[in-house]
C-alpha atoms as a PDB file:
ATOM      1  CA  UNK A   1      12.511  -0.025   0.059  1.00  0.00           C
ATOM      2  CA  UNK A   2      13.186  -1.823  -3.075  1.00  0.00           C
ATOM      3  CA  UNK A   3      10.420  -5.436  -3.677  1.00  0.00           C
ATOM      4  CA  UNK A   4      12.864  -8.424  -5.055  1.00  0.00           C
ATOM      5  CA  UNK A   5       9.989  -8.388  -7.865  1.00  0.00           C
ATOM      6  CA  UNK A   6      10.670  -5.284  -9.681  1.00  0.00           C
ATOM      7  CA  UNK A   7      12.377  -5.132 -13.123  1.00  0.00           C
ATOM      8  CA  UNK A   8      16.051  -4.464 -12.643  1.00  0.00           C
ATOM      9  CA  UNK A   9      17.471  -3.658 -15.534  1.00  0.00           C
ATOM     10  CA  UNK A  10      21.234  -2.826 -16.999  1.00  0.00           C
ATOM     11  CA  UNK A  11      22.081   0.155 -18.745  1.00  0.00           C
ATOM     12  CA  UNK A  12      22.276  -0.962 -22.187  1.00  0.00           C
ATOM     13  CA  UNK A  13      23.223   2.461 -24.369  1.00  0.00           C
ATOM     14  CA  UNK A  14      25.989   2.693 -22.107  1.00  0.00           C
ATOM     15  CA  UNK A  15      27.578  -0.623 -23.187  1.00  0.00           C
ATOM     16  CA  UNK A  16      26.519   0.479 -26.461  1.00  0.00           C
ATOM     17  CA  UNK A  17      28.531   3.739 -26.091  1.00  0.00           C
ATOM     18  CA  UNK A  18      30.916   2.050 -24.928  1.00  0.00           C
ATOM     19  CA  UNK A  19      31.319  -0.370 -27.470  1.00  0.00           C
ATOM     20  CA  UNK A  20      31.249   2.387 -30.162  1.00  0.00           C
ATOM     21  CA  UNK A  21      33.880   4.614 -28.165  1.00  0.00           C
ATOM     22  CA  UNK A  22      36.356   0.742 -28.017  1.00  0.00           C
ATOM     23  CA  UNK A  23      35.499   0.639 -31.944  1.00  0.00           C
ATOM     24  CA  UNK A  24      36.540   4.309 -32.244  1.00  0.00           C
ATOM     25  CA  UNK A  25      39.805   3.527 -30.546  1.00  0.00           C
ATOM     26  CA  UNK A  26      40.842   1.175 -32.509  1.00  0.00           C
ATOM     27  CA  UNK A  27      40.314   3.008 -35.678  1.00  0.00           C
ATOM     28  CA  UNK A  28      42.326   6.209 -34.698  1.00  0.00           C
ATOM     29  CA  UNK A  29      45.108   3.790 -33.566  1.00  0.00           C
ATOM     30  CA  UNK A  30      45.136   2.012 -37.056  1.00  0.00           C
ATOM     31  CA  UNK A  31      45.328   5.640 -38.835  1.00  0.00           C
ATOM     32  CA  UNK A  32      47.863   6.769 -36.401  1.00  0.00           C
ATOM     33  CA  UNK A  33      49.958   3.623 -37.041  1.00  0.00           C
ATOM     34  CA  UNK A  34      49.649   4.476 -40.918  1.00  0.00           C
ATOM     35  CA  UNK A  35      51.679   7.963 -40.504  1.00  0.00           C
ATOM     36  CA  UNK A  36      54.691   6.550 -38.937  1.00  0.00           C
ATOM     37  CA  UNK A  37      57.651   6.556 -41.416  1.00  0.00           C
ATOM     38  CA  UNK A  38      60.466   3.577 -40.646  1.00  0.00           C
ATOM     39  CA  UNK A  39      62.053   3.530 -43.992  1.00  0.00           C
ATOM     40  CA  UNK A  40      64.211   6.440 -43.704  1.00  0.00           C
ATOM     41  CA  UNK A  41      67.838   6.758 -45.435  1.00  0.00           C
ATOM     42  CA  UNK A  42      71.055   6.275 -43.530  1.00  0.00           C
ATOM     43  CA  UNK A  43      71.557  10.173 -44.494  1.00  0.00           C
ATOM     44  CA  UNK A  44      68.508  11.199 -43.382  1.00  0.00           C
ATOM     45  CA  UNK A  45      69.938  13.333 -40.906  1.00  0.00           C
ATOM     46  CA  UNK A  46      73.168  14.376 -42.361  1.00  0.00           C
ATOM     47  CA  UNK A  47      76.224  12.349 -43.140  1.00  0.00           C
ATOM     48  CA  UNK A  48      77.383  12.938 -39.814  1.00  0.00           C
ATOM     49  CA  UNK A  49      74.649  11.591 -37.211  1.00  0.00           C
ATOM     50  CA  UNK A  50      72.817   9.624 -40.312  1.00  0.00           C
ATOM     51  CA  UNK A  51      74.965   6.140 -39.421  1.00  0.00           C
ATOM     52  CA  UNK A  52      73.391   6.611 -35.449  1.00  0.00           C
ATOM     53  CA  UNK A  53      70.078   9.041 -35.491  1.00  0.00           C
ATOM     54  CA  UNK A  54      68.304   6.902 -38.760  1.00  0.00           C
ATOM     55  CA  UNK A  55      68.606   3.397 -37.352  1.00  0.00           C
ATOM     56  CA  UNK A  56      67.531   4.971 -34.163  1.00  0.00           C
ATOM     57  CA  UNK A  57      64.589   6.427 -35.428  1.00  0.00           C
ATOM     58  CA  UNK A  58      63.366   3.453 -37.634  1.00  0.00           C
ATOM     59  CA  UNK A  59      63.636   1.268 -34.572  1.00  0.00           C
ATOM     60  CA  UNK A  60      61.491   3.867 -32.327  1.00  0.00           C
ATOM     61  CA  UNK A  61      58.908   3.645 -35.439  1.00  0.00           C
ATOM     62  CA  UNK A  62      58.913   0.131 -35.862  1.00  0.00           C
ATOM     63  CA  UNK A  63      58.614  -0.057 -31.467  1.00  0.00           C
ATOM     64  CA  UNK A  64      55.648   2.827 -32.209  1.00  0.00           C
ATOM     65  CA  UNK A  65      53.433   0.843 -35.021  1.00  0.00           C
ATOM     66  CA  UNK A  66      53.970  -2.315 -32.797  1.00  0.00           C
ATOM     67  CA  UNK A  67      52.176  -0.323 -30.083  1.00  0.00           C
ATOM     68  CA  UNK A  68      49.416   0.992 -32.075  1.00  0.00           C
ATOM     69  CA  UNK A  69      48.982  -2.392 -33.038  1.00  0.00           C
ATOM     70  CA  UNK A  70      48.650  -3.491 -29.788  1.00  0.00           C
ATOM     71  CA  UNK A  71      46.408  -0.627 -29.050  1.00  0.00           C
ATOM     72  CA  UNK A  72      43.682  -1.159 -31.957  1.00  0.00           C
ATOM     73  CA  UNK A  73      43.418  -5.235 -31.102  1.00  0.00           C
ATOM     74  CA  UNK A  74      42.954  -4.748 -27.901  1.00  0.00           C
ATOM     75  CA  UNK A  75      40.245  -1.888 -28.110  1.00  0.00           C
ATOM     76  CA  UNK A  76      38.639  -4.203 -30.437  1.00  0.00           C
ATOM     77  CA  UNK A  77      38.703  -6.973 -28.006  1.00  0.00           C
ATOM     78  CA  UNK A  78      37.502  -4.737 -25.542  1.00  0.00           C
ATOM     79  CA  UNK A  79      34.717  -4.041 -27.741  1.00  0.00           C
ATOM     80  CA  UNK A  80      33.777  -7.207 -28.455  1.00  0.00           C
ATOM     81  CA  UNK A  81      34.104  -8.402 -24.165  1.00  0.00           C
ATOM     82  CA  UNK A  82      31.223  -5.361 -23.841  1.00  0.00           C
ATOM     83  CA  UNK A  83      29.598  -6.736 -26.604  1.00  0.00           C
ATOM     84  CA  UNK A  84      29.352 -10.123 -24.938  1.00  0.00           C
ATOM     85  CA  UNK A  85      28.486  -8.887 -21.430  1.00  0.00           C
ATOM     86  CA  UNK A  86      25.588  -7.083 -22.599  1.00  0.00           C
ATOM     87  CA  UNK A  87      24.056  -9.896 -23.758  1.00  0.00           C
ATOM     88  CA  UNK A  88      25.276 -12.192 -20.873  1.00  0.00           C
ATOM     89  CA  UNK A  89      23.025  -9.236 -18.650  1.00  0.00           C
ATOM     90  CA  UNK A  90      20.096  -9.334 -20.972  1.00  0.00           C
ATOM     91  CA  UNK A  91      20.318 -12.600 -20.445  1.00  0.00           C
ATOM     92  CA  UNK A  92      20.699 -12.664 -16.824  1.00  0.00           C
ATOM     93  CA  UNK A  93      17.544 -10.164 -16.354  1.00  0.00           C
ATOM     94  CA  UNK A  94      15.285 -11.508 -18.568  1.00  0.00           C
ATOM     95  CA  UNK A  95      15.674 -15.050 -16.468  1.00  0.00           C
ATOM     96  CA  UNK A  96      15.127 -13.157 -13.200  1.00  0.00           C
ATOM     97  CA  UNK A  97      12.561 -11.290 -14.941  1.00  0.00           C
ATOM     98  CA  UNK A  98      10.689 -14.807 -15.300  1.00  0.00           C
ATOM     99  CA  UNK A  99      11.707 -16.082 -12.321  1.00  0.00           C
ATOM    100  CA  UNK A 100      10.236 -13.018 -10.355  1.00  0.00           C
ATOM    101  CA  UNK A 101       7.262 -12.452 -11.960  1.00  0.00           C
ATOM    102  CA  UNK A 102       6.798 -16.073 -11.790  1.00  0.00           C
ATOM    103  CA  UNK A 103       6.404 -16.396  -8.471  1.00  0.00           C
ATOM    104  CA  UNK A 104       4.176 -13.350  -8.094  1.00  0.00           C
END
């Protein structure tokens, strides 16, 4: 049986981890985005397909850093939503943490 007194508290390294593994993210997604090649030449790929397969590819890299763009801001704004709900539950305890031992 659990008293509505005792200290309940959140797991904060795992928000921490958390945070870290968002921050991560976001860094391998920036390096990723830093090996894709769009400026090829129209001949890249032979006179033949050069005039269909280069503008083809330069598009799908262009669509691919877009992505990874995507993909780092919003592991960093995951990151920083963590961030803030950690301290919105340290917060949150430490009030019921005075309000319970209060009326003890």
């Amino acid at each position: 049986m659990t008293v509505v007194n005792q200290h309940i508290e959140i797991n904060g390294g795992a928000l921490v981890k958390q945070i870290g593994l968002c921050r991560e993210m976001a860094t391998e997604f920036a390096a990723a985005r830093a090996h894709i090649q769009v400026n090829l030449p129209n001949d890249a790929f032979g006179t033949l397909c050069g005039w269909l397969v280069s503008p083809l590819a330069m598009e799908l890299g262009e669509q691919a850093q877009q992505l990874l763009d995507r993909g780092s801001y919003l592991s960093d704004r995951v990151a920083e939503g963590v961030g803030r709900a950690a301290e919105g539950f340290t917060v949150i305890e430490e009030d019921a943490a005075t309000t319970f031992f209060r009326g003890s």
